[in-house]
C-alpha atoms as a PDB file:
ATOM      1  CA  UNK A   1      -0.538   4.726  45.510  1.00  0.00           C
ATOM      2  CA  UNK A   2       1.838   2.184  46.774  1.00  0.00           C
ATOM      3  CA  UNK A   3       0.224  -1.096  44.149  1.00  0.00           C
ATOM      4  CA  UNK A   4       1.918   1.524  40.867  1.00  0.00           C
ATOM      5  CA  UNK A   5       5.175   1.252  43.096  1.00  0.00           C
ATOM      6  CA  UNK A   6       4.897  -2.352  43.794  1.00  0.00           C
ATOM      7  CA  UNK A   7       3.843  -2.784  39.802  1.00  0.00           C
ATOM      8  CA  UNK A   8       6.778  -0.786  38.730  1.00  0.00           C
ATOM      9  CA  UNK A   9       9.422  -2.536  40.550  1.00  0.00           C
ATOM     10  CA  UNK A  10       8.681  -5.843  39.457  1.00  0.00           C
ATOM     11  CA  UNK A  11       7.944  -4.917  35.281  1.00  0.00           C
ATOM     12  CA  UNK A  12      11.978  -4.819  33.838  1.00  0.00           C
ATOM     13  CA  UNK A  13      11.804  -2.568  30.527  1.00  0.00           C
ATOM     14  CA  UNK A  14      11.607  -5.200  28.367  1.00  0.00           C
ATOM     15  CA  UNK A  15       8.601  -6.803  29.944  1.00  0.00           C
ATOM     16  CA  UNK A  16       7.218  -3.500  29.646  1.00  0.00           C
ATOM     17  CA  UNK A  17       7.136  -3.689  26.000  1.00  0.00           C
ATOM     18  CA  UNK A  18       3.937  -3.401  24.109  1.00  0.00           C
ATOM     19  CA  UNK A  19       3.064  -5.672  21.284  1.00  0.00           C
ATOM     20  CA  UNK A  20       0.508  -4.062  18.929  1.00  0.00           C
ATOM     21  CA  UNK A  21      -0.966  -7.171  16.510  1.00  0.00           C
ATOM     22  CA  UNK A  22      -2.206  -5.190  13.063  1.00  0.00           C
ATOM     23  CA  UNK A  23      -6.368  -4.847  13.806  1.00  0.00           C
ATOM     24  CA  UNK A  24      -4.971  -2.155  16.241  1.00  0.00           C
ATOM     25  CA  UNK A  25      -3.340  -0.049  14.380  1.00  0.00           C
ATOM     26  CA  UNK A  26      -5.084   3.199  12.818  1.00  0.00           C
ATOM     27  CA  UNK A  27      -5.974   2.179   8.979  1.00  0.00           C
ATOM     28  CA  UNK A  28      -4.175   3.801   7.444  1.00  0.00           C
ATOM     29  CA  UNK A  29      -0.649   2.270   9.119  1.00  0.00           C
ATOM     30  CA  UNK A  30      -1.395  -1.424   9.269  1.00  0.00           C
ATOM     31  CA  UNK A  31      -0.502  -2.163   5.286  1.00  0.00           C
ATOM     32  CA  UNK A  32       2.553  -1.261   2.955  1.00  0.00           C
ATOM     33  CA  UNK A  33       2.256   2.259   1.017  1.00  0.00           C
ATOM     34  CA  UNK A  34       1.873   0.331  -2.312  1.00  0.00           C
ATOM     35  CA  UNK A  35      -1.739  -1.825  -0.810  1.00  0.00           C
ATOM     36  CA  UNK A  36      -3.225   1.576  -0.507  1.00  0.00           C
ATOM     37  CA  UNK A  37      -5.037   3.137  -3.931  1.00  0.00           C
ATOM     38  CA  UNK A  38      -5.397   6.958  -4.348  1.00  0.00           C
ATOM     39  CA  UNK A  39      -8.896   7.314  -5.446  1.00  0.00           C
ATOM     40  CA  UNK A  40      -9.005  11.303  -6.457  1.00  0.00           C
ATOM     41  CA  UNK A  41      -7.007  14.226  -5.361  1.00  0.00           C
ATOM     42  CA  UNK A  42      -8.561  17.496  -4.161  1.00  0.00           C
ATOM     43  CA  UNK A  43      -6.117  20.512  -4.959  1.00  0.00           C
ATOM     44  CA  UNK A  44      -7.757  23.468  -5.376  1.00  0.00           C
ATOM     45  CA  UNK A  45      -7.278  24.981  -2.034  1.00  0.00           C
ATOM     46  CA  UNK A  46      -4.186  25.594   0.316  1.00  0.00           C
ATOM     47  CA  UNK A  47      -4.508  22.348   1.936  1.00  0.00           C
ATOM     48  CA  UNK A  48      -4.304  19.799  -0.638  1.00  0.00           C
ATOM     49  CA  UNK A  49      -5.868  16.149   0.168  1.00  0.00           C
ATOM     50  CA  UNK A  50      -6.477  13.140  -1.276  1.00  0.00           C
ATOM     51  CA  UNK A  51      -8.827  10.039  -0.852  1.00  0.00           C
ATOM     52  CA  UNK A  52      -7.388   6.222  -0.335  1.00  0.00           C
ATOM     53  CA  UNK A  53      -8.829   3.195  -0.984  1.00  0.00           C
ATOM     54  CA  UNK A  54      -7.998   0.889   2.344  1.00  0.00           C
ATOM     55  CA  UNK A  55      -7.096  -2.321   1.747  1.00  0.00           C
ATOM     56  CA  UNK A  56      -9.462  -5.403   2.851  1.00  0.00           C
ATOM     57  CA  UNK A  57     -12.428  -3.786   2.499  1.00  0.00           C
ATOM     58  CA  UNK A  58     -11.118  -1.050   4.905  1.00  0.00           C
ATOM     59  CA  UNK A  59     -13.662   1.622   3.297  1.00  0.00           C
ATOM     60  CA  UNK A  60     -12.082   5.082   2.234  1.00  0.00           C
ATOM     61  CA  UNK A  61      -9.944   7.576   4.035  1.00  0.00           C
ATOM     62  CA  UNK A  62      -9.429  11.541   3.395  1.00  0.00           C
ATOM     63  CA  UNK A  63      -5.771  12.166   4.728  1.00  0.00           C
ATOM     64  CA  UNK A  64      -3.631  15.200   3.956  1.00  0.00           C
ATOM     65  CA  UNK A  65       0.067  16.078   3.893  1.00  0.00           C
ATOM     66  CA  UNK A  66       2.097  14.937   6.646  1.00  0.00           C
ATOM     67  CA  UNK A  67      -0.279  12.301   7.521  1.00  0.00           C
ATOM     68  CA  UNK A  68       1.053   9.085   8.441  1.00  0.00           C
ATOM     69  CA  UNK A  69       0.658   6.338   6.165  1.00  0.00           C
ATOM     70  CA  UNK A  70       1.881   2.542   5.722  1.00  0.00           C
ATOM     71  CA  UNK A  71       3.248  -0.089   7.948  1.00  0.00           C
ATOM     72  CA  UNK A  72       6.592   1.810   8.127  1.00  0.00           C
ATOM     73  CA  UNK A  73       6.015   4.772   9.510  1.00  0.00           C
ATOM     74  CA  UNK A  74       5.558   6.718   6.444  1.00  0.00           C
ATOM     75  CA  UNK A  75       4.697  10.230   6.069  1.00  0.00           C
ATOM     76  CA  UNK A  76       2.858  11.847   3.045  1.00  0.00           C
ATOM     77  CA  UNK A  77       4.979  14.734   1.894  1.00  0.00           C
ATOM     78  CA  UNK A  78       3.216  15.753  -1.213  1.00  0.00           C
ATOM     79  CA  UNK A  79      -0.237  15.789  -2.775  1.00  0.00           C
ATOM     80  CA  UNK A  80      -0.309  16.880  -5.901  1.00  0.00           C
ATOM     81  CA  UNK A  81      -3.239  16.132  -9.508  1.00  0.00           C
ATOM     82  CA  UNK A  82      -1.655  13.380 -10.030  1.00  0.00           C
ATOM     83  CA  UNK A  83      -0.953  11.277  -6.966  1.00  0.00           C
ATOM     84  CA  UNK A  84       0.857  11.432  -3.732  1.00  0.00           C
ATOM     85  CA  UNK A  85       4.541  11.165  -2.397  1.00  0.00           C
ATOM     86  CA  UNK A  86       5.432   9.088   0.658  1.00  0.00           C
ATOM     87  CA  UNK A  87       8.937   9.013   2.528  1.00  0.00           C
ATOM     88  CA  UNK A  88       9.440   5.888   4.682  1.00  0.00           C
ATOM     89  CA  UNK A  89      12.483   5.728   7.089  1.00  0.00           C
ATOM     90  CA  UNK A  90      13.821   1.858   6.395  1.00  0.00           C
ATOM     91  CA  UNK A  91      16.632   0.415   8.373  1.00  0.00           C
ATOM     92  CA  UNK A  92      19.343  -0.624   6.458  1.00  0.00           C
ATOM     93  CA  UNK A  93      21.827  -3.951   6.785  1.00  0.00           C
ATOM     94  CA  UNK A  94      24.369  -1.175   8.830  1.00  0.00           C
ATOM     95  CA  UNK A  95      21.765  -0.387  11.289  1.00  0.00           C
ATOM     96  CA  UNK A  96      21.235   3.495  10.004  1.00  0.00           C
ATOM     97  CA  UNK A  97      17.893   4.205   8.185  1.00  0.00           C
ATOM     98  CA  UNK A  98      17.464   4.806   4.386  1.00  0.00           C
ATOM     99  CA  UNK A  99      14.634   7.339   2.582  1.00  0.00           C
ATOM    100  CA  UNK A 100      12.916   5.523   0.845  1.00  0.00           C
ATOM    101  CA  UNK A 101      10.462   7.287  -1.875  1.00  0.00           C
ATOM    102  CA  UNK A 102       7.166   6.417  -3.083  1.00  0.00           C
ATOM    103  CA  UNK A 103       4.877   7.793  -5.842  1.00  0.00           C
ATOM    104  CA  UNK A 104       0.941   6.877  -5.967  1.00  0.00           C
ATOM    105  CA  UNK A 105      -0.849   7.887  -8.538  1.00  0.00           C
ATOM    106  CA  UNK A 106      -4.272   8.355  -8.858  1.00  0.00           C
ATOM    107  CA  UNK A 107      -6.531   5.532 -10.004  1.00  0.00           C
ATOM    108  CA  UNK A 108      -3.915   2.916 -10.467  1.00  0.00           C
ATOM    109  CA  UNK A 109      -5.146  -0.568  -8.224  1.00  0.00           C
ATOM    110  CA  UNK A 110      -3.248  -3.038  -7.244  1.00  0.00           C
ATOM    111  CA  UNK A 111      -3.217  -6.007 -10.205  1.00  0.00           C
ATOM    112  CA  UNK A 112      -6.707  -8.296  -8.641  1.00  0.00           C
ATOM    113  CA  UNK A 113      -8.014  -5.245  -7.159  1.00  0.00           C
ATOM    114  CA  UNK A 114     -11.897  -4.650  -7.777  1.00  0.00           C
ATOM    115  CA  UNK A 115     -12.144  -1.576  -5.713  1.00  0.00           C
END
């Protein structure tokens, strides 16, 4: 239709830009790895999971490996008894991006946490 042409000419790529403010993100990618708590750890199968405490009163969560989870863009890589291992892509002061690795284990809250 000729209004998408008409819309398309006049929106430069940086106008076209979405803005996403954090209450529309998924759950489980709108806080840092460390705000999440791993509540138990299911193993006993081929498909190891685990159960998160959201943040905020954000209830609970099942999620598995290579699940997204955290504000920057990290991936769950491992499940194992005694917590989970996430690998976030930061960028670095040279403009490349860094691994960065993070352990949670099971049961431990945030200090103030009354989960």
């Amino acid at each position: 239709p000729s209004y998408v042409k008409e819309e398309a000419a006049q929106t430069s790529i940086g106008e076209a830009k979405v803005s996403l403010n954090s209450e529309e993100l998924p759950p489980l990618e709108r806080y840092p790895v460390e705000a999440y708590t791993v509540k138990m750890v299911l193993v006993g199968d081929r498909y190891p999971r685990a159960l998160l405490q959201v943040p905020n009163k954000g209830g609970r969560v099942i999620v598995e490996e290579k699940m997204r989870l955290g504000d920057k863009n990290g991936i769950i890589e491992k499940i194992d008894r005694n917590g989970l291992t996430v690998t976030e892509k930061i960028r670095n002061n040279f403009g490349s991006y860094d691994d960065v690795v993070q352990r949670l284990p099971v049961g431990v809250a945030k200090a103030g946490e009354g989960n």
